[in-house]
Protein backbone atom coordinates (compact mmCIF):
# COMPACT_ATOMS: atom_id res chain seq x y z
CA UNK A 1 78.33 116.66 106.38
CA UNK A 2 78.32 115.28 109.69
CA UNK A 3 81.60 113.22 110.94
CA UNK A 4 80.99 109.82 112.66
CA UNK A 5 84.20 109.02 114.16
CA UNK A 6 84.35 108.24 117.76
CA UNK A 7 86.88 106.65 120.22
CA UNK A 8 86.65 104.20 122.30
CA UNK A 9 88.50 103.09 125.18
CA UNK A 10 91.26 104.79 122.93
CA UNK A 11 90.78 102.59 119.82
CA UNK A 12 89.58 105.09 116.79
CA UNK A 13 86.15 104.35 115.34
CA UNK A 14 84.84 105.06 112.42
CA UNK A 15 81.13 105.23 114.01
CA UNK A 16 79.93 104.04 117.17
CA UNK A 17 77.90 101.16 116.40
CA UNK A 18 79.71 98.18 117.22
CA UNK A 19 78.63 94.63 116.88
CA UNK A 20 78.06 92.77 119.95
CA UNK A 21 79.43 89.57 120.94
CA UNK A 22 76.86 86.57 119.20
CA UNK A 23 77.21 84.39 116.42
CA UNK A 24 77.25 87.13 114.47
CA UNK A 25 80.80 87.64 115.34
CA UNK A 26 81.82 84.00 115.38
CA UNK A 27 83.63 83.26 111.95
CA UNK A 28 85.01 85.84 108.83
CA UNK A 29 82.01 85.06 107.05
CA UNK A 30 79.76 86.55 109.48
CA UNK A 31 81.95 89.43 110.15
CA UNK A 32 82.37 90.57 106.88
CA UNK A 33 78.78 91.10 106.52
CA UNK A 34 78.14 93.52 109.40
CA UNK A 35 81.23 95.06 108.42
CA UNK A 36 80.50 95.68 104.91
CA UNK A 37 76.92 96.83 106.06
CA UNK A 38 79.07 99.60 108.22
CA UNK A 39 79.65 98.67 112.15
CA UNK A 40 82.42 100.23 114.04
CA UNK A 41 83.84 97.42 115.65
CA UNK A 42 82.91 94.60 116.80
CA UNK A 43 83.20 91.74 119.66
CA UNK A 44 83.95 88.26 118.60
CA UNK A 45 81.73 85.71 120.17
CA UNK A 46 82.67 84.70 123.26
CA UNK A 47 85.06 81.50 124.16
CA UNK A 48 83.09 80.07 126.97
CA UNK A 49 84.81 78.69 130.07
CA UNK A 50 81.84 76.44 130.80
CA UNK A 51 81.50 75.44 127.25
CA UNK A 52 85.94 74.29 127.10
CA UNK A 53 85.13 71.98 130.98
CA UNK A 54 82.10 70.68 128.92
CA UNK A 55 83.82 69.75 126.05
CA UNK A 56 86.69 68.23 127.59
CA UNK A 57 84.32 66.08 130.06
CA UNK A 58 82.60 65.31 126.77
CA UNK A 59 86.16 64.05 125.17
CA UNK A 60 87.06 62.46 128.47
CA UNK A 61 83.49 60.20 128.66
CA UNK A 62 84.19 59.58 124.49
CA UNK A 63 87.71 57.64 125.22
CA UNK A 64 86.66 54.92 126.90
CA UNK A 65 87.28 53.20 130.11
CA UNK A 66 90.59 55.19 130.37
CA UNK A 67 91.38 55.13 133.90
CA UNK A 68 94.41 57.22 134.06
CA UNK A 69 94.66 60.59 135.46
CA UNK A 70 97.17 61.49 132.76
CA UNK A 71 95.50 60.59 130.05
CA UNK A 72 92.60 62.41 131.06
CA UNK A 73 95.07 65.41 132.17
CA UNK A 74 96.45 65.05 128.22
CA UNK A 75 92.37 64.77 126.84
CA UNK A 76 91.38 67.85 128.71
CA UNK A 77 94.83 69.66 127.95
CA UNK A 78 94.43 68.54 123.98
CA UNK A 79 90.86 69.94 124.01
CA UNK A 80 90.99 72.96 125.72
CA UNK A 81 94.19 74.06 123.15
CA UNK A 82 91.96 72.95 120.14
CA UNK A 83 89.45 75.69 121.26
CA UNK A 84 91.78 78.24 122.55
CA UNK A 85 94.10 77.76 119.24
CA UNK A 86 90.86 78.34 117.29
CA UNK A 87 89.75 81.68 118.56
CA UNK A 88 93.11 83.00 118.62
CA UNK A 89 92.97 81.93 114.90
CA UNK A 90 89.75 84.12 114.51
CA UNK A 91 91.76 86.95 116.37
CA UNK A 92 94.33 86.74 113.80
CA UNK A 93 92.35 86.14 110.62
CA UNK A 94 89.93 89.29 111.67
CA UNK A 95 92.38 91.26 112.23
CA UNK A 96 94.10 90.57 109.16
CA UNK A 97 90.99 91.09 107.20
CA UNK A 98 89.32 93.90 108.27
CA UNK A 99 90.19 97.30 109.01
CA UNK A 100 88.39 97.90 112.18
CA UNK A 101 89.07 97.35 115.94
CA UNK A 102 88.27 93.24 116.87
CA UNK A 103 87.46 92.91 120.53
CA UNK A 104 87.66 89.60 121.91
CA UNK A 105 85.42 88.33 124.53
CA UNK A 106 85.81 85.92 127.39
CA UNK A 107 83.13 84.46 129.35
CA UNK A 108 84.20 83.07 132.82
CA UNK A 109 83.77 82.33 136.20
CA UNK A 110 87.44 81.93 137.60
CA UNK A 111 90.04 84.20 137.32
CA UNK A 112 93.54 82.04 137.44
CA UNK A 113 91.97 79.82 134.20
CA UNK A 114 92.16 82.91 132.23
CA UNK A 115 95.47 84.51 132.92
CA UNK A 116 97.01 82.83 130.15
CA UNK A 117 93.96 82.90 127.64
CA UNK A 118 94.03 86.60 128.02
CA UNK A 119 97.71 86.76 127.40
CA UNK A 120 97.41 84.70 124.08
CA UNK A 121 94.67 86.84 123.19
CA UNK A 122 96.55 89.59 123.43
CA UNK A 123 99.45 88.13 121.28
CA UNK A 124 96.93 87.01 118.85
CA UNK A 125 96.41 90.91 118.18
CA UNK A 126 93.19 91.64 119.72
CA UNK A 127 92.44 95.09 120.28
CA UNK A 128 90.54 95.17 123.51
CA UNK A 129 89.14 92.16 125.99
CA UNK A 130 85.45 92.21 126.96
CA UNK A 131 85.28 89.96 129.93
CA UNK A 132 81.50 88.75 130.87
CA UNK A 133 81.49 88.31 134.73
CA UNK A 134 77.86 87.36 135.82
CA UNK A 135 78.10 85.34 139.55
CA UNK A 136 74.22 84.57 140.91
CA UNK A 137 74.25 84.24 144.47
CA UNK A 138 71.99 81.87 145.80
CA UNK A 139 73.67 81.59 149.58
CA UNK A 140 71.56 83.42 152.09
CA UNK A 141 74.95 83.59 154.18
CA UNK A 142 76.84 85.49 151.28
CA UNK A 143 77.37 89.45 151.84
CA UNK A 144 77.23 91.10 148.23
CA UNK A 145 80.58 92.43 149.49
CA UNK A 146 81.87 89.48 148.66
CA UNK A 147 80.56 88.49 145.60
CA UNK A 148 81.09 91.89 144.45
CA UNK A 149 84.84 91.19 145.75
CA UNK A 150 85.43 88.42 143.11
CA UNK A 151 85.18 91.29 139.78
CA UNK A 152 87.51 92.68 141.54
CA UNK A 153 89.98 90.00 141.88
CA UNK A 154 89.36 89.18 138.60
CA UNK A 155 89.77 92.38 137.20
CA UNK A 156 93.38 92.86 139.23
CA UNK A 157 94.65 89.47 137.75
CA UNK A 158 93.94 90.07 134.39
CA UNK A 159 94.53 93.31 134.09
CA UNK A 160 98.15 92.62 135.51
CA UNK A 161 98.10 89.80 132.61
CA UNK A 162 97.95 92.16 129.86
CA UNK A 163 98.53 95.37 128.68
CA UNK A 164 95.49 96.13 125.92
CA UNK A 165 92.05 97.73 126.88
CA UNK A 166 90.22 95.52 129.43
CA UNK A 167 86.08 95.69 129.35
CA UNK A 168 83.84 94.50 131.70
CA UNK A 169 80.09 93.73 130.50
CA UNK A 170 77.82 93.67 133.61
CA UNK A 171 74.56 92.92 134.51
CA UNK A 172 72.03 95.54 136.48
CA UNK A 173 71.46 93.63 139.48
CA UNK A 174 74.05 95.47 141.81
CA UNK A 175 73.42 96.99 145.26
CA UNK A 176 75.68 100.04 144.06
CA UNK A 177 76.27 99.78 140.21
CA UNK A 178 78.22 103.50 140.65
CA UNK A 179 80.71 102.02 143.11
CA UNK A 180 81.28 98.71 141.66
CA UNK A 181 81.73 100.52 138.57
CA UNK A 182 84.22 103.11 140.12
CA UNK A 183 86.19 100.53 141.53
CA UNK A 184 86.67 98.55 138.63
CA UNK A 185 87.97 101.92 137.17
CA UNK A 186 90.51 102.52 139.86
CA UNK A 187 91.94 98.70 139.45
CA UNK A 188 92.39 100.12 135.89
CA UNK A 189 89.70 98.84 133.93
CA UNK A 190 89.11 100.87 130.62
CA UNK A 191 85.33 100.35 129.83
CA UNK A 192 82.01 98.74 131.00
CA UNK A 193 79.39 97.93 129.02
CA UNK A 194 75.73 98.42 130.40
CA UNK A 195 73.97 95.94 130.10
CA UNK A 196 74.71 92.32 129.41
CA UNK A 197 71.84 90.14 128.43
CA UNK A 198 71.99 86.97 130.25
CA UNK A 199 70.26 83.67 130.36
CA UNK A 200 66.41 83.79 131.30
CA UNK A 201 64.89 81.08 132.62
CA UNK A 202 60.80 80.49 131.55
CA UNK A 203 58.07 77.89 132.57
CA UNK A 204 56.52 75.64 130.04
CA UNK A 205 52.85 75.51 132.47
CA UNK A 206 51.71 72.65 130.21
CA UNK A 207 54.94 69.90 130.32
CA UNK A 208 55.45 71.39 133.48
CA UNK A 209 59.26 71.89 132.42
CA UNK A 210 61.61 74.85 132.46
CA UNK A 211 62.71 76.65 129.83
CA UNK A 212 64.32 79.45 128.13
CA UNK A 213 63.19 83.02 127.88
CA UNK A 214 63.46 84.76 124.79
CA UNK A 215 66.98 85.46 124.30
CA UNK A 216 66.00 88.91 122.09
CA UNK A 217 65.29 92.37 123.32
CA UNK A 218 62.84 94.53 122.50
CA UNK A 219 63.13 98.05 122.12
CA UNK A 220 61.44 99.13 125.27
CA UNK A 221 64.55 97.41 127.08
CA UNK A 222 66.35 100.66 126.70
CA UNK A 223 65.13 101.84 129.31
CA UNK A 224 67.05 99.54 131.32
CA UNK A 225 70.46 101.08 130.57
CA UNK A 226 69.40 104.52 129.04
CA UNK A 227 69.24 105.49 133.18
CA UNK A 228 72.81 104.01 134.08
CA UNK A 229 74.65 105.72 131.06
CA UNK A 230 73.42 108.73 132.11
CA UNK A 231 74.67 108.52 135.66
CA UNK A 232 77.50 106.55 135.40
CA UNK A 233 78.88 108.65 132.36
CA UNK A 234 79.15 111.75 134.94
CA UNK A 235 79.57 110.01 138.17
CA UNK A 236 82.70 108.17 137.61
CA UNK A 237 85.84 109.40 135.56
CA UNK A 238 88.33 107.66 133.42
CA UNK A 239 86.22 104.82 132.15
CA UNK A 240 84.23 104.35 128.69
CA UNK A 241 80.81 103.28 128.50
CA UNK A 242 79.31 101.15 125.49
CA UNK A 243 75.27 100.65 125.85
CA UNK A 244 73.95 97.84 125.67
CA UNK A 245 70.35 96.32 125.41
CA UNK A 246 67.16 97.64 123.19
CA UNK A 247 69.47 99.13 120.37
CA UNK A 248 67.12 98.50 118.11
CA UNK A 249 66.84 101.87 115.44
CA UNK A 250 69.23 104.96 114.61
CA UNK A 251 66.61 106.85 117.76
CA UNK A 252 68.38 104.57 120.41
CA UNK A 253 71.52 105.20 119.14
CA UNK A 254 71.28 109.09 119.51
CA UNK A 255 69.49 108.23 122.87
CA UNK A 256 72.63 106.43 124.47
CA UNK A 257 74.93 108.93 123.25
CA UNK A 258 72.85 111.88 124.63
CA UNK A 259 72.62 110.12 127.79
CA UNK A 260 76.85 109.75 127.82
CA UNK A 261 77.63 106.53 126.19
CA UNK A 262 81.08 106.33 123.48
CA UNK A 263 79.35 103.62 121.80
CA UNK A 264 76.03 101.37 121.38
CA UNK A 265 76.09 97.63 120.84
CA UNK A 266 73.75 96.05 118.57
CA UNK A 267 72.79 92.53 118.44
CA UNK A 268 68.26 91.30 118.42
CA UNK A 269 68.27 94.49 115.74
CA UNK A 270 70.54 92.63 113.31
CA UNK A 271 68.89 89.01 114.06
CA UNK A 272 65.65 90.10 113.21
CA UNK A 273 66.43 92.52 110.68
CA UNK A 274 69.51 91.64 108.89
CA UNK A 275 72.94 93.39 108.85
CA UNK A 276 70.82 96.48 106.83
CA UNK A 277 69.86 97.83 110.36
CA UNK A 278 73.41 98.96 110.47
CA UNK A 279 73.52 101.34 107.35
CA UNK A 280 69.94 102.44 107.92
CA UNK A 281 71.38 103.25 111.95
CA UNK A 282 73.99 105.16 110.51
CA UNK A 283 71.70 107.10 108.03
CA UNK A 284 69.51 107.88 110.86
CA UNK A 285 71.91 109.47 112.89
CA UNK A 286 73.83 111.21 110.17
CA UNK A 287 70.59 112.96 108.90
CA UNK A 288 69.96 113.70 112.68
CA UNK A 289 73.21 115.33 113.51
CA UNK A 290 72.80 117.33 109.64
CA UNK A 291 69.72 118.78 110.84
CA UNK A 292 70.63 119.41 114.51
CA UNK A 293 73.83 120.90 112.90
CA UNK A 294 76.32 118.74 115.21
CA UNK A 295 79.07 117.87 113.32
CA UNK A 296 80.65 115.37 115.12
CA UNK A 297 79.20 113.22 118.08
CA UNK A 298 81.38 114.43 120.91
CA UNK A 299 79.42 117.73 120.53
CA UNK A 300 76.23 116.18 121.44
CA UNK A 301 77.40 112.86 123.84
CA UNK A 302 76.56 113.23 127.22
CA UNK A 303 74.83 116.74 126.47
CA UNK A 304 71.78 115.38 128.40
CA UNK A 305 73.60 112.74 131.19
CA UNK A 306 73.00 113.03 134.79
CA UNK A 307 75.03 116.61 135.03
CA UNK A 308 74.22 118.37 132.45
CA UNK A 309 70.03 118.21 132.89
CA UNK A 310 68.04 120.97 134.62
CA UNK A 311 67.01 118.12 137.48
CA UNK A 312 68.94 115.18 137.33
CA UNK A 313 66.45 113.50 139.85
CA UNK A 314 64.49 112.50 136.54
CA UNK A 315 66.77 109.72 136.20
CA UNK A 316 66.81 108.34 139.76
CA UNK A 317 62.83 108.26 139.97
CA UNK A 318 61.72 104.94 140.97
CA UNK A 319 57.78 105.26 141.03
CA UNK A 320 54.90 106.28 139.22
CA UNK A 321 53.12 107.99 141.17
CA UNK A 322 53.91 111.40 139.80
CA UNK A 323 52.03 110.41 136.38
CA UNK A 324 49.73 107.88 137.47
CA UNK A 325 48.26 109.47 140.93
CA UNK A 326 45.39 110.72 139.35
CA UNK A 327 44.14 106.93 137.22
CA UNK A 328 41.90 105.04 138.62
C-alpha cells in the first residue's frame, strides 16, 4: 500500500495536494470540505493590502464631511484592525479545527505595512506565510534589477519579522527565474510556488470596454510550470517548490512531482468539479505508485527533473521547429 506523506518546507503532510489560496480557503465552512474530501494543507485566502486602503477610503468617504486628519487616522486605524483581527481569527479557528498545516497568505505591494501583519500572523499560529509579490513595470526607465530588488527587500524584512516558513508565490515573467529564485533562497526564504495566477485583462470588441480574462486554468497550463519545477528543483538548493497552475487530475499531480515539486496546489479543478477532485487525485496517484511499485513519493519526486534526464535540453527548448519543420 503506497504511503502519501510528504514534507513540506518542514511541515509533515499527509499527501501533497494542498489547497490553494481562493475562497475556498476563506471561512471553516469551506475548509472543512476540502479537508474532509482529503487535501494536505491548505492556504487561507489571501488578506489583500489593496483591498484594507480600499476599505478604509471606503469608511473614510462613508463618515461624512469629517475634516480631521485624526479622525480619519482613527477610521483607517479602526478598519484596517477589523480585517486584520478577522483573519487572525480564521488563523486561530483553523488551526484549532483541523489537523493539518494552515498557511496564511498575504498579498502586498509594500514591505514596512506588513511587518507587523506577519508578526500577528505568526502569533495567531499559522504554520507557514505565502506572500504574493507581483510588481508590473510599466517605466521604460526601470532596470528589472530593480524591480527584481524590491522581493528582495521584502523578503529580508519579513523574514527578519518572523521566525515560521516564509513562501513566495511568483509569477513567470522574470529575466532569470533561477537567480531570482536562488536569491530569495539565500535571504532565507523556505519555498516558492510556481506559478501564481494573476489578474488578466480581456477586451469586450462590442462595448468597446475592458474586461476580465477567465480567472480558471485549463489543464494545458501545466505546461507553464511543469518546465520551471524541473529546473529549479535541481538548480537551486535549500528551497521547496509547490506547483502551481493546470492541476487539474491525479496525471498532473504525478507530473509535478516527477518533474521535482514537494507539493501541487489545486484550485479551477475544485471550482469546476467540486471538492471530489481531491479524493479521486489521491486515488489516482495511489493506484499509480501501487502499480509502479513506489511506495512513498520521495522515491519517485524529481526522478525525471532537469538532472536526472538523459538530455536535460528537452526542457529549455524554446521552438518548434524540431517537430513542425517538415508541415506545411
Amino acid at each position: 500500500m503506497s504511503n502519501l506523506n510528504t514534507t513540506y518546507l518542514g511541515l509533515k503532510l499527509k499527501n501533497p495536494i494542498i489547497v490553494s489560496s481562493s475562497g475556498l480557503t476563506k471561512g471553516i465552512d469551506q475548509i472543512e470540505k476540502v479537508v474532509n474530501a482529503g487535501a494536505g494543507a491548505v492556504v487561507l485566502k489571501s488578506l489583500f493590502e489593496e483591498q484594507i486602503n480600499h476599505d478604509i477610503n471606503k469608511q473614510i468617504s462613508n463618515s461624512g464631511d469629517v475634516d480631521y486628519p485624526e479622525a480619519h487616522d482613527l477610521i483607517a486605524g479602526y478598519t484596517k484592525e477589523n480585517s486584520v483581527g478577522d483573519y487572525l481569527k480564521l488563523i486561530s479557528d483553523a488551526k484549532a479545527k483541523f489537523d493539518i498545516p494552515i498557511i496564511a497568505s498575504i498579498n502586498c505591494f509594500s514591505s514596512d505595512e506588513w511587518i507587523d501583519f506577519a508578526k500577528k500572523v505568526e502569533t495567531a499560529g499559522a504554520d507557514a506565510i505565502e506572500l504574493n509579490v507581483h510588481v508590473v513595470n510599466t517605466d521604460k526607465n526601470v532596470e528589472a534589477s530593480i524591480i527584481e530588488g524590491l522581493y528582495y527587500t521584502i523578503a529580508e524584512n519579513i523574514r527578519k519579522a518572523v521566525s515560521i516558513p516564509i513562501v513566495f508565490k511568483l509569477g513567470d515573467n522574470f529575466i532569470n527565474l533561477v537567480s531570482v529564485i536562488n536569491k530569495l533562497s539565500i535571504i532565507g526564504i523556505n519555498g516558492v510556488v510556481l506559478f501564481n495566477r494573476f489578474y488578466q485583462p480581456d477586451i469586450d470588441i462590442n462595448k468597446l470596454s475592458i474586461t476580465s480574462a477567465s480567472v480558471f486554468s485549463s489543464p494545458a497550463d501545466i505546461r507553464k510550470s511543469l518546465r520551471w519545477v524541473a529546473i529549479v528543483s535541481d538548480k537551486v538548493d535549500q528551497i521547496d517548490i509547490s506547483a502551481s497552475t493546470g492541476n487539474h487530475n491525479g496525471e498532473s499531480v504525478i507530473k509535478q512531482i516527477l518533474a521535482g515539486a514537494q507539493t501541487v496546489q489545486v484550485c479551477s479543478a475544485i471550482y469546476n468539479n467540486g471538492a471530489k477532485v481531491i479524493s479521486e487525485m489521491l486515488n489516482e496517484l495511489s493506484f499509480w505508485m501501487d502499480e509502479k511499485g513506489y511506495k512513498t513519493v520521495d522515491e519517485f519526486k524529481g526522478l525525471l527533473s532537469y538532472k536526472n534526464i538523459p538530455n536535460p535540453a528537452v526542457y529549455e527548448r524554446a521552438q518548434f521547429i524540431k517537430y513542425f519543420s517538415s508541415m506545411e
